[in-house]
Every structure is written in C-alpha cells, then in structure tokens.
Protein backbone atom coordinates (compact mmCIF):
# COMPACT_ATOMS: atom_id res chain seq x y z
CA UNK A 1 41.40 -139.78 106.68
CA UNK A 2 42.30 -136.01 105.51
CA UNK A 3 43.62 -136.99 102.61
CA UNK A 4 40.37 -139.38 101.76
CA UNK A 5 38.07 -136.43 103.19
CA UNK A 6 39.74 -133.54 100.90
CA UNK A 7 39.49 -136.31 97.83
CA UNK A 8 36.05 -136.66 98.40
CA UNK A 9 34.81 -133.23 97.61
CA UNK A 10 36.87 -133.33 94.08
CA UNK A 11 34.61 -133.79 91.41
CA UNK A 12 37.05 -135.52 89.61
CA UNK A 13 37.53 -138.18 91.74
CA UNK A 14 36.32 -141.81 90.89
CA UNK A 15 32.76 -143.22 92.30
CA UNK A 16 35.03 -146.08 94.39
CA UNK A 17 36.74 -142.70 95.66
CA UNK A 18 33.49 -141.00 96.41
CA UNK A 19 31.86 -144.17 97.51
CA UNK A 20 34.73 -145.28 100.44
CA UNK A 21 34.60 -141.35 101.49
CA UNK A 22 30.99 -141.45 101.75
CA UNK A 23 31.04 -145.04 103.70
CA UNK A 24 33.52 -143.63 106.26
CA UNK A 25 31.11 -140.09 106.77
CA UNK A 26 31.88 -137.77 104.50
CA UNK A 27 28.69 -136.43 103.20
CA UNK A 28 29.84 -133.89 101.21
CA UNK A 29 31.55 -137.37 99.05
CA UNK A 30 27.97 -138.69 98.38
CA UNK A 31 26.80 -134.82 97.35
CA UNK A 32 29.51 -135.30 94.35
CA UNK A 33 28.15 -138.76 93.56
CA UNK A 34 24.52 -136.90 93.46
CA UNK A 35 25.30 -134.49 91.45
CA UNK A 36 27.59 -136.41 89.05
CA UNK A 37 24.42 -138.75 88.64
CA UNK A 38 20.88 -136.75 89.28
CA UNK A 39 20.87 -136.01 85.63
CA UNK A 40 20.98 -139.41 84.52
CA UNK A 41 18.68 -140.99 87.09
CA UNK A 42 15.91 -138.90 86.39
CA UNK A 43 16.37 -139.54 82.53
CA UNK A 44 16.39 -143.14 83.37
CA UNK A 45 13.53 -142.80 85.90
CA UNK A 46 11.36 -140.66 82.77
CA UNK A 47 11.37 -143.72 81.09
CA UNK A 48 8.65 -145.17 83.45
CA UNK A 49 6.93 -142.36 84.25
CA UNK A 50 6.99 -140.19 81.52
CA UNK A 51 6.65 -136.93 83.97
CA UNK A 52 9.22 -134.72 84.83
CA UNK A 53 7.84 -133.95 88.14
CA UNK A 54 7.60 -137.75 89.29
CA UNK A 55 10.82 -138.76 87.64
CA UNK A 56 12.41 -135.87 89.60
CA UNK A 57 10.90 -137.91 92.96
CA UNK A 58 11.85 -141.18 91.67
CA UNK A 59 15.23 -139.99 91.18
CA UNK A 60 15.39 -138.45 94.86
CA UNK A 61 13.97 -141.56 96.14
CA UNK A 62 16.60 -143.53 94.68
CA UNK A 63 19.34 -141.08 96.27
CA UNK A 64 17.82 -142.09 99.53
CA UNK A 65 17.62 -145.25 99.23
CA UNK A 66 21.26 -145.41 97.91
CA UNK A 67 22.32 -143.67 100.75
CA UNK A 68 20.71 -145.69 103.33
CA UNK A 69 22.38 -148.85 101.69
CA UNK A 70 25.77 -147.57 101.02
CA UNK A 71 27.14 -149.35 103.78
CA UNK A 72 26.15 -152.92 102.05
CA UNK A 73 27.91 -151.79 98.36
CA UNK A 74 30.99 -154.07 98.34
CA UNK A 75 32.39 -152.63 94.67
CA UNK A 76 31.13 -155.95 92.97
CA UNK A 77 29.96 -154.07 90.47
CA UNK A 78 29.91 -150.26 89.82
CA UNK A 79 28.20 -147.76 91.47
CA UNK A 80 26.21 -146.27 88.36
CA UNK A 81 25.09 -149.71 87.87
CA UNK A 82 24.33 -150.40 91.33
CA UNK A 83 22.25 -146.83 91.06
CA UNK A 84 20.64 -148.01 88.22
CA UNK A 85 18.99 -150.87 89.95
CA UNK A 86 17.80 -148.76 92.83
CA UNK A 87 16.65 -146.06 90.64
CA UNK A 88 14.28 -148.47 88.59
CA UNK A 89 12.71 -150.27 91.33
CA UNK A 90 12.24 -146.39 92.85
CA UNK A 91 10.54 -145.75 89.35
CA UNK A 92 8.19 -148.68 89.13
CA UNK A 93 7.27 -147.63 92.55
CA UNK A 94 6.17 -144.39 91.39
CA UNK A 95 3.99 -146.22 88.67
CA UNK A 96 2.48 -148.19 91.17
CA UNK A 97 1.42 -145.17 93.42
CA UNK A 98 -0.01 -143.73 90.11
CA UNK A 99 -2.06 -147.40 88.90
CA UNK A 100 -3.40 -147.20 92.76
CA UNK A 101 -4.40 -143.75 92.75
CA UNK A 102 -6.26 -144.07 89.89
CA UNK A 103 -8.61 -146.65 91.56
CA UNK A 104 -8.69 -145.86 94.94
CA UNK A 105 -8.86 -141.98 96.28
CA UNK A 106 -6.73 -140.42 98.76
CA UNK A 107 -6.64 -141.13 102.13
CA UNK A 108 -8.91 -138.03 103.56
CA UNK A 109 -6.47 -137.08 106.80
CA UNK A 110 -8.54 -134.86 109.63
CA UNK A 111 -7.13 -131.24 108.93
CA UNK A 112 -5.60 -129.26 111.59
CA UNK A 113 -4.57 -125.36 110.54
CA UNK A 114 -0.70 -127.07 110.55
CA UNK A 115 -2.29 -129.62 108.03
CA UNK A 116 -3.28 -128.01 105.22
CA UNK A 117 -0.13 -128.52 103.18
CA UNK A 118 0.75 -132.05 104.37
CA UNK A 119 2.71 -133.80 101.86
CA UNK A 120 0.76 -135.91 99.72
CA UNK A 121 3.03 -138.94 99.62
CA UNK A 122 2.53 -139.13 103.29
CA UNK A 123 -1.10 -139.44 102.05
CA UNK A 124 -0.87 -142.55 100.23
CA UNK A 125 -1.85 -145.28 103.35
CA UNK A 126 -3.58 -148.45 102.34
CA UNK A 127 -4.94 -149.96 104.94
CA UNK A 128 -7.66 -149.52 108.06
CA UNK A 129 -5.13 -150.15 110.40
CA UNK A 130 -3.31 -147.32 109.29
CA UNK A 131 -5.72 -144.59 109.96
CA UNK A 132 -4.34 -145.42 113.82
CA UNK A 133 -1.20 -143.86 112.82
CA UNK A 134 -1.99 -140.75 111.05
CA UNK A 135 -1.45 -138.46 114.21
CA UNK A 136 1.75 -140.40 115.05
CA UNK A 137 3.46 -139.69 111.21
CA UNK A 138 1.95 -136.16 111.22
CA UNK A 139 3.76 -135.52 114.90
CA UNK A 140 6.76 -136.84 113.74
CA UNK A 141 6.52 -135.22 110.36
CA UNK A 142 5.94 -132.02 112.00
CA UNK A 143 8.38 -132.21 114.88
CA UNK A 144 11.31 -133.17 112.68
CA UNK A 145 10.60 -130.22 110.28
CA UNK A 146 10.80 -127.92 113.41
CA UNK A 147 13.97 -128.91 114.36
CA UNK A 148 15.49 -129.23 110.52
CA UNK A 149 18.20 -126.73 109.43
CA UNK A 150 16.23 -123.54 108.22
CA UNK A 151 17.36 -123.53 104.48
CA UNK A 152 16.52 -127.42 104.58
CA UNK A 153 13.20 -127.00 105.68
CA UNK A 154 12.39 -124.07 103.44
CA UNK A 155 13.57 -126.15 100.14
CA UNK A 156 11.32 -129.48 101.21
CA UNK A 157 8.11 -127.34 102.12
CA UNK A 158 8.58 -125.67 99.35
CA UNK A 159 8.82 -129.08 97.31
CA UNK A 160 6.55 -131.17 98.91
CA UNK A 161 3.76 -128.80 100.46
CA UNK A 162 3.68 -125.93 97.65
CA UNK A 163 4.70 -128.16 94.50
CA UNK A 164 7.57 -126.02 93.21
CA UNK A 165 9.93 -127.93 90.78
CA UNK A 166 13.79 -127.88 91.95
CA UNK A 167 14.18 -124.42 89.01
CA UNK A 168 11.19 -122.40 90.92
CA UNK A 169 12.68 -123.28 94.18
CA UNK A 170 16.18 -122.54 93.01
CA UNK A 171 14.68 -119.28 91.36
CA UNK A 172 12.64 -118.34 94.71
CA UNK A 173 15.34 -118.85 96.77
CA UNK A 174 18.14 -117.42 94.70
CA UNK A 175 19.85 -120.56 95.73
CA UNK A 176 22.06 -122.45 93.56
CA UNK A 177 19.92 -125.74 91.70
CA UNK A 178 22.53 -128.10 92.89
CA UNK A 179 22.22 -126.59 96.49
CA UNK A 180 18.45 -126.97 96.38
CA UNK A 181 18.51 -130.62 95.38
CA UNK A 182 20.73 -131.44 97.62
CA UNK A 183 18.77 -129.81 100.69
CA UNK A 184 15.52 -131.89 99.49
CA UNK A 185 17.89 -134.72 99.58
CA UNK A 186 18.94 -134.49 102.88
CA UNK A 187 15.43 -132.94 104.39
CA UNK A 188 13.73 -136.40 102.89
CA UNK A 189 16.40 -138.21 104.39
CA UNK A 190 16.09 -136.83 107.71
CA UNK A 191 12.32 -137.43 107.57
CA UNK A 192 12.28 -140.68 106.20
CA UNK A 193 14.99 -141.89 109.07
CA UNK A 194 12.59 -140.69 111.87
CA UNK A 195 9.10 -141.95 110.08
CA UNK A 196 10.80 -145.76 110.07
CA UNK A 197 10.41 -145.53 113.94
CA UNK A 198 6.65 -146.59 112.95
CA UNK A 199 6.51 -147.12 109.21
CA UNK A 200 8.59 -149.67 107.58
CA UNK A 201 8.79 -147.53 104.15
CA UNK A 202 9.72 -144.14 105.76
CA UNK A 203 8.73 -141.87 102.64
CA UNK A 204 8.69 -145.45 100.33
CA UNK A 205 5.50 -144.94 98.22
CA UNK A 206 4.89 -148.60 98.46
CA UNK A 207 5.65 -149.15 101.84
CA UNK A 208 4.38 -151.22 104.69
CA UNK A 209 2.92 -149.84 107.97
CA UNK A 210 4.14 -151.73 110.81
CA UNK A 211 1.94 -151.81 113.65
CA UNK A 212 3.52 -151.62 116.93
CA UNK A 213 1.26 -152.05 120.31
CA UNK A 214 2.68 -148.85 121.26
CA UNK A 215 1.45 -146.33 118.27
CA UNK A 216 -1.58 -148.51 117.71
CA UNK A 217 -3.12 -148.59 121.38
C-alpha cells in the first residue's frame, strides 16, 4: 500500500495507476487525475455551453460525479473515456438548467441576513413540494460550511456566493490555481454528500427532490 500510495501522487503515473490508488483512498491519486484532465473537460464541456464560467461548473460537476462512481470503474474502458461520458451528460445538464431558466424564474427563497449569498444552483427547485425543504438544504448547506476546512470554505464562497472565476480566486487568495480548484472540488463534494441525505441530486442541476415524511412534516 506505500508503494501504491507514493505512486499515486506522481504525475507521471498511468490513470489505471491513479485510478486503483484513488479506489483504495488515496485522494491525493484522484487530485493528479483532476488536474491531468480539468483542462480538457472544460474544453469538452464549452462545446455545449459555449461559456467559460458554466463549462468551468460542468467540468467540476463531472469531477464529482466521477468521484462518487469511482468505485463502479472496472478498467473496461479508459478512464478519459469513461470521463468523457460523465462530463457530457454533466454538460447537457447545464444546458438544461439554462433552457429552464429561461422560462421559468428563480425559485424566490425567504432571506435570512446568512442568506443573502446562497448559491444559486441550490436555487434551481422545481416543484411545490420542494418549497418544504428549503430550510432543511439551507441548514445543511450552512452547517456543513461551518464545519469545512477554512481554506475550503473560503475558495467555494468565494465561487459560488461572490462569482469569482478559479484566476480571481487564485489571484485573491494568492493560492496556487490548481490548489483552488481542487478545494472547490472537494468543498462541492463535501456538500453534495450531506445534501443527498434529502435531495437525490445533491448539487445535480437536474436533480430530483426526494420527499421523506421526516423533512416534509
């Protein structure tokens, strides 16, 4: 497991390498695989979108998602291409958010002096039944921001709440760029794994709510 963990922080090392590090714990091994790819997936992703900001999201989003599944990626085929996949469907779903906000406005959340800056992809719920669970995300939101690292929660406020690209925040900060991607990275991640406890999508922008007698009474 040394051997694997010091392998997996070598840049040079292949994305089966990086991959079976990562699978076993090694985050730092999927940090490599972020970097090696960011470039490319939000390239890929400005194909859709055709906005640097969104295809910047899409391409976090992706990340995410990649990470959550990493446990089901067998090596059947290779990583990039498995990436790829993700990182389109992550892409469309930005498209889709845009189509719907063009017809429909934004959900208008009850503001709280905490509230003013709430992230607006935590804005985009579609249904009645989801007003029910507005407090519940904002708590959780709120309470796992609290208790994030510092420099995370500085680099996904920053992000999300004031709109800085990844340069300004990098420039802000005086904080590597890789280092501030990879802190938005993990703060989503961390968010997104606590918001499933009572929304299907975590930070998905075309997720499902799902209503549970416990968040809806």
């Amino acid at each position: 497991m040394a051997a694997r963990s010091a392998a997996a922080v070598d840049g040079a090392m292949t994305d089966l390498v990086l991959v079976r590090a990562a699978q076993d714990g090694e985050r730092r091994a999927f940090d490599v695989l972020v970097t090696r790819y960011h470039p490319k997936m939000v390239k890929l992703a400005m194909r859709y979108v055709h906005n640097a900001s969104d295809a910047e999201d899409a391409a976090q989003e992706a990340f995410i998602a990649a990470y959550r599944g990493l446990r089901r990626f067998r090596g059947d085929c290779a990583f990039n291409t498995w990436l790829h996949r993700i990182a389109v469907n992550c892409a469309k779903n930005v498209l889709m958010a845009r189509t719907r906000e063009a017809r429909l406005t934004s959900l208008d959340l009850p503001r709280g002096d905490d509230d003013a800056g709430f992230p607006k992809n935590l804005r985009e719920l579609e249904t009645p039944e989801t007003l029910s669970l507005t407090d519940e995300i904002r708590r959780i939101v709120n309470t796992t921001l609290e208790t994030m690292p510092e420099g995370h929660r500085v680099a996904i406020m920053l992000r999300e709440i004031d709109g800085l690209s990844y340069e300004e925040i990098a420039a802000a900060t005086d904080i590597p760029l890789g280092t501030v991607r990879s802190r938005v990275f993990r703060a989503r991640e961390i968010i997104d794994r606590h918001l499933r406890a009572v929304y299907d999508g975590g930070l998905g922008r075309c997720a499902r709510v799902r209503a549970t007698p416990e968040v809806a009474a």
